[in-house]
N, C-alpha and C. Protein backbone atom coordinates (compact mmCIF):
# COMPACT_ATOMS: atom_id res chain seq x y z
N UNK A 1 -9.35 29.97 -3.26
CA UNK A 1 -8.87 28.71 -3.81
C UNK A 1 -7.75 28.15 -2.94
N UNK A 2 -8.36 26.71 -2.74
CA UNK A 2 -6.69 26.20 -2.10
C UNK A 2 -5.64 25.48 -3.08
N UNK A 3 -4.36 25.58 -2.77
CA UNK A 3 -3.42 25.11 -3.90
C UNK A 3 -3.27 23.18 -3.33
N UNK A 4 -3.38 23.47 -1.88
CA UNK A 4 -3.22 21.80 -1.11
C UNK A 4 -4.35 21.82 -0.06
N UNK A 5 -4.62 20.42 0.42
CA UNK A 5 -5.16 20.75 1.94
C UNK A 5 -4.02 20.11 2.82
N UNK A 6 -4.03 20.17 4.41
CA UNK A 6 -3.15 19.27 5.35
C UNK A 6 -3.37 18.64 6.27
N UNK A 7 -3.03 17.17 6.42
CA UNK A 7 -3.45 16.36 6.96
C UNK A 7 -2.31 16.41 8.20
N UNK A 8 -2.12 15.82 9.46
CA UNK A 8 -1.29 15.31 10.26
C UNK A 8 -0.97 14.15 10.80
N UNK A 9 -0.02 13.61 10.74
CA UNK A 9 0.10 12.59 11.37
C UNK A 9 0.86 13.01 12.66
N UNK A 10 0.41 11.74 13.33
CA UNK A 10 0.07 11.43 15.07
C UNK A 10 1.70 12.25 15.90
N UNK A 11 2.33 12.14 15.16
CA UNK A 11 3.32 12.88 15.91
C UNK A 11 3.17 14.40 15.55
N UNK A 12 3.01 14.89 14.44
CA UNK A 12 2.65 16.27 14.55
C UNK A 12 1.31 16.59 15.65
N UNK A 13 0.65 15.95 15.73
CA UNK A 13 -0.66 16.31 16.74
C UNK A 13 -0.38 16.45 17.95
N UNK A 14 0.69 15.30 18.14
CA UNK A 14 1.22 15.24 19.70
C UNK A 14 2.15 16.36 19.92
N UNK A 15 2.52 17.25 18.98
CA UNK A 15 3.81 18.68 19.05
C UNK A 15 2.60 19.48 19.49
N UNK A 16 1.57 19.33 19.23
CA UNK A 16 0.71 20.74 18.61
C UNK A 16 0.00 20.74 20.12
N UNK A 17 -0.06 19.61 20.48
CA UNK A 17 -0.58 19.32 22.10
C UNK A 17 0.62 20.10 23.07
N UNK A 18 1.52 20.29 22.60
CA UNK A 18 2.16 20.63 23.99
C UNK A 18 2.62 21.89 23.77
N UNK A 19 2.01 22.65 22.92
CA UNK A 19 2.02 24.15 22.83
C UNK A 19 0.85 24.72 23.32
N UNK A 20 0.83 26.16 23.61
CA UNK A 20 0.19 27.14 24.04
C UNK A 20 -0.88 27.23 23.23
N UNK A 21 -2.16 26.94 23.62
CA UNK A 21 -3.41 27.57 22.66
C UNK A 21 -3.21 28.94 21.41
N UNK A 22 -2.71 30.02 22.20
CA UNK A 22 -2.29 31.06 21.19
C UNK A 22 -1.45 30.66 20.30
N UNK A 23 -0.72 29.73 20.80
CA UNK A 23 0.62 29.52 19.67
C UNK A 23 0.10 28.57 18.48
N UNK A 24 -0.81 27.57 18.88
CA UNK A 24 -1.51 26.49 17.90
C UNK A 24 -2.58 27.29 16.99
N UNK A 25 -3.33 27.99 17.54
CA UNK A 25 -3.58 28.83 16.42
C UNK A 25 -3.06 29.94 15.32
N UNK A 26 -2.37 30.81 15.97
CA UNK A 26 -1.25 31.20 15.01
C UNK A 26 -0.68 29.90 14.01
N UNK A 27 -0.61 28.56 14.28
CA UNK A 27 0.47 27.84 13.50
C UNK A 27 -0.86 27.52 12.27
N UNK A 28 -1.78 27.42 13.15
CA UNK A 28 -3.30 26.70 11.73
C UNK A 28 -3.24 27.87 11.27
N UNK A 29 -3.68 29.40 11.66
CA UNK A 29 -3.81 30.26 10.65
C UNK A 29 -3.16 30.64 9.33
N UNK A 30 -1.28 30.30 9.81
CA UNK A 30 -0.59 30.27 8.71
C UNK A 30 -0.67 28.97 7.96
N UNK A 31 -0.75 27.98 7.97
CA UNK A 31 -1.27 26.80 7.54
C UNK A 31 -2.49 27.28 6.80
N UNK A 32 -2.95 27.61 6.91
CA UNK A 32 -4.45 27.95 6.56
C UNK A 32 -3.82 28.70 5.18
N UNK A 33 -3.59 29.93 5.71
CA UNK A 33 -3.06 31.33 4.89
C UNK A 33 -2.01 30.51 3.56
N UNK A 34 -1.16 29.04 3.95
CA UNK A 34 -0.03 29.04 3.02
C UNK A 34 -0.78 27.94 2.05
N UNK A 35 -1.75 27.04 2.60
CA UNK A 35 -2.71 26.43 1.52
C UNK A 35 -3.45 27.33 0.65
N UNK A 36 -3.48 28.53 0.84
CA UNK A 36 -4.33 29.60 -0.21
C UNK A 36 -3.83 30.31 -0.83
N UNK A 37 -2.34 31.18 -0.66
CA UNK A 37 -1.74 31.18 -1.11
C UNK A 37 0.23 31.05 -1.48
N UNK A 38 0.21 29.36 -1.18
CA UNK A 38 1.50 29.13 -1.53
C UNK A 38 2.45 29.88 -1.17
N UNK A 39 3.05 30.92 -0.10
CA UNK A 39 4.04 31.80 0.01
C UNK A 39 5.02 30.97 0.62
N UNK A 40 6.24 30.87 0.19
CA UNK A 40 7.34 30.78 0.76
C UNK A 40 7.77 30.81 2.14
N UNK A 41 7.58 32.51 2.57
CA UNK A 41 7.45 32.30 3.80
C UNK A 41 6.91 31.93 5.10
N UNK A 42 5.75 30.89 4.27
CA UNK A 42 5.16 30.43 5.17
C UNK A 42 4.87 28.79 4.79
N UNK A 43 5.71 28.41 3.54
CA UNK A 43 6.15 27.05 3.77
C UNK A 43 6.59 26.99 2.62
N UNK A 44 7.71 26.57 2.70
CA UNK A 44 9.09 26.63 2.04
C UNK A 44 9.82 24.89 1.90
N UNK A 45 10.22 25.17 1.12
CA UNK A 45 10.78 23.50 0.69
C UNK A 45 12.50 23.27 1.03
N UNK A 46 12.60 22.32 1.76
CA UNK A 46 13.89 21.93 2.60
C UNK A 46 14.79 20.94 1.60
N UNK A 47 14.52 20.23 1.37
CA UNK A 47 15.16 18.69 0.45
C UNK A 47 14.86 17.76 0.78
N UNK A 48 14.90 16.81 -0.14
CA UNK A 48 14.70 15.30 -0.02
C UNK A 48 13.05 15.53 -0.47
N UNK A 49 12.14 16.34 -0.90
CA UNK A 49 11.35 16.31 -1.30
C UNK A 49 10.59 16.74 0.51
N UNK A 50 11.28 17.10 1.26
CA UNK A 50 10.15 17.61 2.64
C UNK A 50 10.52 19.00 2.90
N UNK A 51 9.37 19.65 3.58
CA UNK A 51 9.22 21.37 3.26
C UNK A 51 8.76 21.15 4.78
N UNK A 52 8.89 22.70 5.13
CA UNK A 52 8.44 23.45 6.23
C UNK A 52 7.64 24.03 6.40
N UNK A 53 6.45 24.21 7.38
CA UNK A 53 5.67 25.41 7.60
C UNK A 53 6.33 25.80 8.72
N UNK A 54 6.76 27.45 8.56
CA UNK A 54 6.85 28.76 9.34
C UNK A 54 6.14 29.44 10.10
N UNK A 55 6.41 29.32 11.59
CA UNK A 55 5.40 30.36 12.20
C UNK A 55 6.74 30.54 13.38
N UNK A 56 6.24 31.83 13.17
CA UNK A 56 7.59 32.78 14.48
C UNK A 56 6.06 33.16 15.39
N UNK A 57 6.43 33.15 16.30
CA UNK A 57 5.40 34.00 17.72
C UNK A 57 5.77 33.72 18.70
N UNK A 58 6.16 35.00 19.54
CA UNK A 58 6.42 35.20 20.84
C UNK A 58 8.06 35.19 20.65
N UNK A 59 8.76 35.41 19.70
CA UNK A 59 9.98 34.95 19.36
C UNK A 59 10.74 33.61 19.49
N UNK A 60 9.46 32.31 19.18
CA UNK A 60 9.92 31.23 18.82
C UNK A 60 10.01 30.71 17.61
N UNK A 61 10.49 30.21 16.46
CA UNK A 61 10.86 29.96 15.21
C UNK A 61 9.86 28.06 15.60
N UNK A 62 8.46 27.72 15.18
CA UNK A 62 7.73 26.87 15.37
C UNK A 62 7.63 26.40 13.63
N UNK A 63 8.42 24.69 13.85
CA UNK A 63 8.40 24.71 12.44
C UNK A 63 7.76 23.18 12.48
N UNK A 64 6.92 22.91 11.34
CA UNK A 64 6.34 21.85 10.89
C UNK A 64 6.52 20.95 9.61
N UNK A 65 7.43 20.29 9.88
CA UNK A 65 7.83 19.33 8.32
C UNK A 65 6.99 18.56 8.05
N UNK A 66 7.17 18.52 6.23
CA UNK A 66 5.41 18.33 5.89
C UNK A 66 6.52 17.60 4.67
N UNK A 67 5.44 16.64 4.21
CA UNK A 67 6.21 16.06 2.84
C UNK A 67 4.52 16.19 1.65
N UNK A 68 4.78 16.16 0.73
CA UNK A 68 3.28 16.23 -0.85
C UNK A 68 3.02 14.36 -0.38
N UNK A 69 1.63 14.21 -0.95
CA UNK A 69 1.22 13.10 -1.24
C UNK A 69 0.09 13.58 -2.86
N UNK A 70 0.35 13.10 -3.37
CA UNK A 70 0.31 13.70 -4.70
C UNK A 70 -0.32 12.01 -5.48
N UNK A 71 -0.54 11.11 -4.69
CA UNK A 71 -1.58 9.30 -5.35
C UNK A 71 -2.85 9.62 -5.54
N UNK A 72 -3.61 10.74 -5.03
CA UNK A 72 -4.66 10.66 -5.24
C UNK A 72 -5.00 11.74 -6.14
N UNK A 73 -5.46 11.55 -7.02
CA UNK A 73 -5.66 12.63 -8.44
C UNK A 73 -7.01 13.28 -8.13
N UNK A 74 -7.30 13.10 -6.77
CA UNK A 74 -8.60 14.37 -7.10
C UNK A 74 -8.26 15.60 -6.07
N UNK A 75 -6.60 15.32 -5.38
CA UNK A 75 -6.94 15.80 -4.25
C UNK A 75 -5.12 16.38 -3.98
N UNK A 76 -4.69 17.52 -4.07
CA UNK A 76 -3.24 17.61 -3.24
C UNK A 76 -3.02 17.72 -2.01
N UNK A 77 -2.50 16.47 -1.17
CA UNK A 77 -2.33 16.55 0.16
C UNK A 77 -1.08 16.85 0.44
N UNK A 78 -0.54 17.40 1.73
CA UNK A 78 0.55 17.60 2.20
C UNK A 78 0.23 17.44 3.31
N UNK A 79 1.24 16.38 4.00
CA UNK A 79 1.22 15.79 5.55
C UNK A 79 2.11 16.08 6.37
N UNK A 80 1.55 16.55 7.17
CA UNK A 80 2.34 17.21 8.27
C UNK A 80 3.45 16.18 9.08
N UNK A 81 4.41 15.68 9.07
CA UNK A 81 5.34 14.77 9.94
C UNK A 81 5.20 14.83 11.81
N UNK A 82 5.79 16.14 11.92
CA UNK A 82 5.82 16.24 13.11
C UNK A 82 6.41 18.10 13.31
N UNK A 83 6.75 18.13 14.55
CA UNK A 83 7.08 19.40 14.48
C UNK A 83 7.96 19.53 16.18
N UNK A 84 8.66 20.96 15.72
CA UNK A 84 10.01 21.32 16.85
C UNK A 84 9.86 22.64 16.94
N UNK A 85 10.60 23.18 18.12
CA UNK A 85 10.89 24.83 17.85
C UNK A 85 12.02 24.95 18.04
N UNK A 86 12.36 25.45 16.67
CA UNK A 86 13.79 25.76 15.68
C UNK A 86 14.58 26.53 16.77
N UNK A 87 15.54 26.16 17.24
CA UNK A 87 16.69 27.10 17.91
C UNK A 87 17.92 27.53 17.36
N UNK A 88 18.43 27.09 16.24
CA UNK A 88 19.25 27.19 15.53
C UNK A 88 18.76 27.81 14.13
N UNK A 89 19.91 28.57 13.21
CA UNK A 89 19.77 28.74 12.47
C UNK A 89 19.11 27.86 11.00
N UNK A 90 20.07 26.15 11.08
CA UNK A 90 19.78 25.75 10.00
C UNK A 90 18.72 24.64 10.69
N UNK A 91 17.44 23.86 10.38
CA UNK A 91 16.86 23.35 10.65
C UNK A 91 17.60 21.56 10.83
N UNK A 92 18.08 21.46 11.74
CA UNK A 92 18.92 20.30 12.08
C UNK A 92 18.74 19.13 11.27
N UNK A 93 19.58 18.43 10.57
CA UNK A 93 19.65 17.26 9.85
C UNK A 93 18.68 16.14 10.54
N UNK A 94 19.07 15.90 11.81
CA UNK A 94 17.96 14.75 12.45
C UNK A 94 16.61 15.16 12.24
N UNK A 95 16.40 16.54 12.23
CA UNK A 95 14.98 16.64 12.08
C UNK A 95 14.34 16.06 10.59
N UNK A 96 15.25 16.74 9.71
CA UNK A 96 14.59 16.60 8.19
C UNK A 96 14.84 14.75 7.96
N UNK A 97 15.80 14.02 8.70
CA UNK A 97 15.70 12.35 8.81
C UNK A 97 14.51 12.14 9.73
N UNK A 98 14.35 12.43 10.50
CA UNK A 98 13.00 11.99 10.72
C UNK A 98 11.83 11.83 9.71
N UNK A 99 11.71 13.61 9.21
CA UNK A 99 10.52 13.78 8.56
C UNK A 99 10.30 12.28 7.50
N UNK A 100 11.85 12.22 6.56
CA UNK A 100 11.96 11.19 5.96
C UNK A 100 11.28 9.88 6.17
N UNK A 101 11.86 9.64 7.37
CA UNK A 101 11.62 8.00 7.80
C UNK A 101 9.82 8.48 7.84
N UNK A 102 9.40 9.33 8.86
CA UNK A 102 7.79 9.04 8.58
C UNK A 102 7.46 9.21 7.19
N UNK A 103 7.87 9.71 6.18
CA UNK A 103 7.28 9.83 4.98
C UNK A 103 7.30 8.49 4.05
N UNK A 104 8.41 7.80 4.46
CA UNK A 104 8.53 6.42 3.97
C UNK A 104 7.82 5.52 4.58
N UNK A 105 7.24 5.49 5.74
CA UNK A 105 6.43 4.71 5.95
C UNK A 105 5.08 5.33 5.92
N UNK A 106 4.94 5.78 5.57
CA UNK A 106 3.69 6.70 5.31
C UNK A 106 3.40 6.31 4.28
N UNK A 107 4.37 5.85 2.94
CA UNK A 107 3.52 5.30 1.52
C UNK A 107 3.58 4.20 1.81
N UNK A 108 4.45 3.45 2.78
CA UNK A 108 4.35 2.07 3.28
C UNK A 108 2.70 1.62 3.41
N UNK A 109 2.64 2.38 4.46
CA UNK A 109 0.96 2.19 4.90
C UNK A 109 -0.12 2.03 4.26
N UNK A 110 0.17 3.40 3.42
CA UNK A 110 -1.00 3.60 2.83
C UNK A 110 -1.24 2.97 0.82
């Protein structure tokens, strides 16, 4: 059973392009693994209503901010924003304003 599926938008695709084949799959598998079952540590909720997917490999901290789209009642989506590799402990404020601004225009759009 999946709890969501995940969609991306164009800037997460363009992160996922400039990683290592091994590393992009490791990031879908846990993606995969956290739509089935919901674990924390593999995507975890930040504030402002936008969450993270987790993937460490090769000892890089590869994180993907994702916000719910929750308009369509047959279907729970969660959209991927974009994505960085975390060097710091706390996941940097500009990042989670970004995620924001695409998530606001994201119901803009759609």
């Amino acid at each position: 059973m999946r709890y969501f599926e995940t969609e991306f938008l164009d800037e997460a695709k363009k992160f996922l392009k400039t990683l290592q084949p091994k590393i992009v799959k490791k990031v879908f598998y846990n993606i995969d693994l956290a739509e089935q079952t919901n674990d924390p540590k593999l995507f975890k909720k930040l504030k402002s209503d936008i969450w993270e997917f987790r993937t460490k490999y090769a000892g890089l901290q590869i994180r993907l901010l994702a916000f719910w789209d929750k308009t369509d009642n047959k279907k729970t989506l969660v959209i991927a924003t974009h994505g960085f590799i975390k060097k710091v402990d706390k996941v940097p404020t500009k990042e989670i304003n970004r995620a924001i601004r695409l998530k606001d225009k994201y119901f803009e759009t759609n």
